[in-house]
C-alpha atoms as a PDB file:
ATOM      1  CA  UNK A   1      61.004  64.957  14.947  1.00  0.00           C
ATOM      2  CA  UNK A   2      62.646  67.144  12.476  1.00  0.00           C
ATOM      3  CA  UNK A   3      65.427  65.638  10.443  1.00  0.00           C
ATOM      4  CA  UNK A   4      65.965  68.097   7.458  1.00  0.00           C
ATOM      5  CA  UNK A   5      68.813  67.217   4.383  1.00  0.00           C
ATOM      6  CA  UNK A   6      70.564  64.725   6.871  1.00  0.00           C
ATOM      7  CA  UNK A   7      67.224  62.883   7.189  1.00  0.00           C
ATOM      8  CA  UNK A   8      68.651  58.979   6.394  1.00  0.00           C
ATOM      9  CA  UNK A   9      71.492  59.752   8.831  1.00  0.00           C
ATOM     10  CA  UNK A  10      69.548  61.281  11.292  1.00  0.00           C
ATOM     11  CA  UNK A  11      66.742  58.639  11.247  1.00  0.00           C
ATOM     12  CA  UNK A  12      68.996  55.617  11.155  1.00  0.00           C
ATOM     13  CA  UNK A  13      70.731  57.624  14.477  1.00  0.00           C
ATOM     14  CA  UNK A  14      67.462  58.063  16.182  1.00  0.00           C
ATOM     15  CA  UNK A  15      66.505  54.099  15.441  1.00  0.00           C
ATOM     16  CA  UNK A  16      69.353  53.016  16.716  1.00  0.00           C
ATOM     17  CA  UNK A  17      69.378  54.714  19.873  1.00  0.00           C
ATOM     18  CA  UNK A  18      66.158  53.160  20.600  1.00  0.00           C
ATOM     19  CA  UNK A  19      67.620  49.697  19.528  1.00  0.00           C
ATOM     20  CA  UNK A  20      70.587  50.071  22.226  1.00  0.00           C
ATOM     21  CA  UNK A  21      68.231  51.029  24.755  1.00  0.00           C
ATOM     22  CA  UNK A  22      66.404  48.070  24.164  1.00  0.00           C
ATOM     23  CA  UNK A  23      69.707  45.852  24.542  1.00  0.00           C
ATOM     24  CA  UNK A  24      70.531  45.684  20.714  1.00  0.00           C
ATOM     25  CA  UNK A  25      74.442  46.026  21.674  1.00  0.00           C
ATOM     26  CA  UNK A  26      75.034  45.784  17.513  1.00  0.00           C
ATOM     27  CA  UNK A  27      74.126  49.620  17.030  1.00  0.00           C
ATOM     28  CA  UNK A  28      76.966  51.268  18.897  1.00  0.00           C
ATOM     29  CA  UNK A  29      79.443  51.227  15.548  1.00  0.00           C
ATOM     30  CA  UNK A  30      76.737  52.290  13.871  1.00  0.00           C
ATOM     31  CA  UNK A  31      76.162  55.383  16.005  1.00  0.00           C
ATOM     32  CA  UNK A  32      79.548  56.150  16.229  1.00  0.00           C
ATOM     33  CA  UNK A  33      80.115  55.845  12.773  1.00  0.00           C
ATOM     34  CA  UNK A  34      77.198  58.600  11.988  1.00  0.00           C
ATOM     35  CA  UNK A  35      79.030  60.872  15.295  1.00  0.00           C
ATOM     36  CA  UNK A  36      81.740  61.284  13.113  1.00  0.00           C
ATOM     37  CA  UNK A  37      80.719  62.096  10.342  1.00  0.00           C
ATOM     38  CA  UNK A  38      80.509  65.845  11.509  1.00  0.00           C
ATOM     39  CA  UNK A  39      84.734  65.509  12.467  1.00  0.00           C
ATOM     40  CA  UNK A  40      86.083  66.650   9.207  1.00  0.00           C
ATOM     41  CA  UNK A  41      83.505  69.629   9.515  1.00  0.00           C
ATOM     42  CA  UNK A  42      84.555  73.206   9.717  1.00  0.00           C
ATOM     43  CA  UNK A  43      83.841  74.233  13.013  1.00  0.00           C
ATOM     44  CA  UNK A  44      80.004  75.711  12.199  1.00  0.00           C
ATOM     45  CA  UNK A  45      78.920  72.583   9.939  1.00  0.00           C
ATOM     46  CA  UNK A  46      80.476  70.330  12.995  1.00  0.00           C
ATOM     47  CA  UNK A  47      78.311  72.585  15.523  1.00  0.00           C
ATOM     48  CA  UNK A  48      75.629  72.406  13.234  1.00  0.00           C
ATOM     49  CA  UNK A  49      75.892  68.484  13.073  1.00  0.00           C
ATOM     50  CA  UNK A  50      76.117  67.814  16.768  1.00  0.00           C
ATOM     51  CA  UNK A  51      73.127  70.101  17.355  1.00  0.00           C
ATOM     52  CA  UNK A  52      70.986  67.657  14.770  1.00  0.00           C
ATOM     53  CA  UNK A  53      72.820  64.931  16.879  1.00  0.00           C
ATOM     54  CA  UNK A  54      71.644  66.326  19.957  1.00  0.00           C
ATOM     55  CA  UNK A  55      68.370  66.519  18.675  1.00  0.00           C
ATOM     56  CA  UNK A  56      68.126  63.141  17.626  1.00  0.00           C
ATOM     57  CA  UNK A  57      69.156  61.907  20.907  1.00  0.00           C
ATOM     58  CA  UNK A  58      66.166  64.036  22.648  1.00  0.00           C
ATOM     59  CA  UNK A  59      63.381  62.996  20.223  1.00  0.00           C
ATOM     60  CA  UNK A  60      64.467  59.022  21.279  1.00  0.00           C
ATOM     61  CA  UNK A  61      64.015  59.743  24.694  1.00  0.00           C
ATOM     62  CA  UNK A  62      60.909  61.224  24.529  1.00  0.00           C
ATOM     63  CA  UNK A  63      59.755  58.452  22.822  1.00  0.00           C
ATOM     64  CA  UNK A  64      61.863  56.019  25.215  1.00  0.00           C
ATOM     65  CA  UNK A  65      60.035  57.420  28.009  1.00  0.00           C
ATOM     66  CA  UNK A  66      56.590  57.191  26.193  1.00  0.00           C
ATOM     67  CA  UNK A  67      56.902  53.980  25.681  1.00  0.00           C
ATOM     68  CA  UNK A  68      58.452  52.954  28.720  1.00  0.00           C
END
């Protein structure tokens, strides 16, 4: 998993999408809240952001899946 300067974000993101997968219905504001945070982005940082986002969402899976 690589994380970089948005680490916190990033790893709350990635915790929380194994949380709701699990049935923990309290993370989805908490996952939208960090989605938008790349809205009032220019359009490379907001790229850039959903990428990371993106990223985050594949590294839970794997790990999902490993565990599943």
């Amino acid at each position: 998993m690589l994380f970089r300067s948005r680490k916190s974000y990033l790893a709350a993101y990635f915790w929380a999408i194994l949380a709701q997968a699990n049935g923990d219905r309290r993370t989805a504001s908490m996952m939208t809240k960090i989605e938008a945070l790349g809205a009032d982005k220019n359009l490379a940082d907001a790229l850039d952001w959903n990428a990371q986002l993106a990223q985050a969402q594949a590294d839970a899976l794997m790990v999902w899946m490993d565990r599943h």
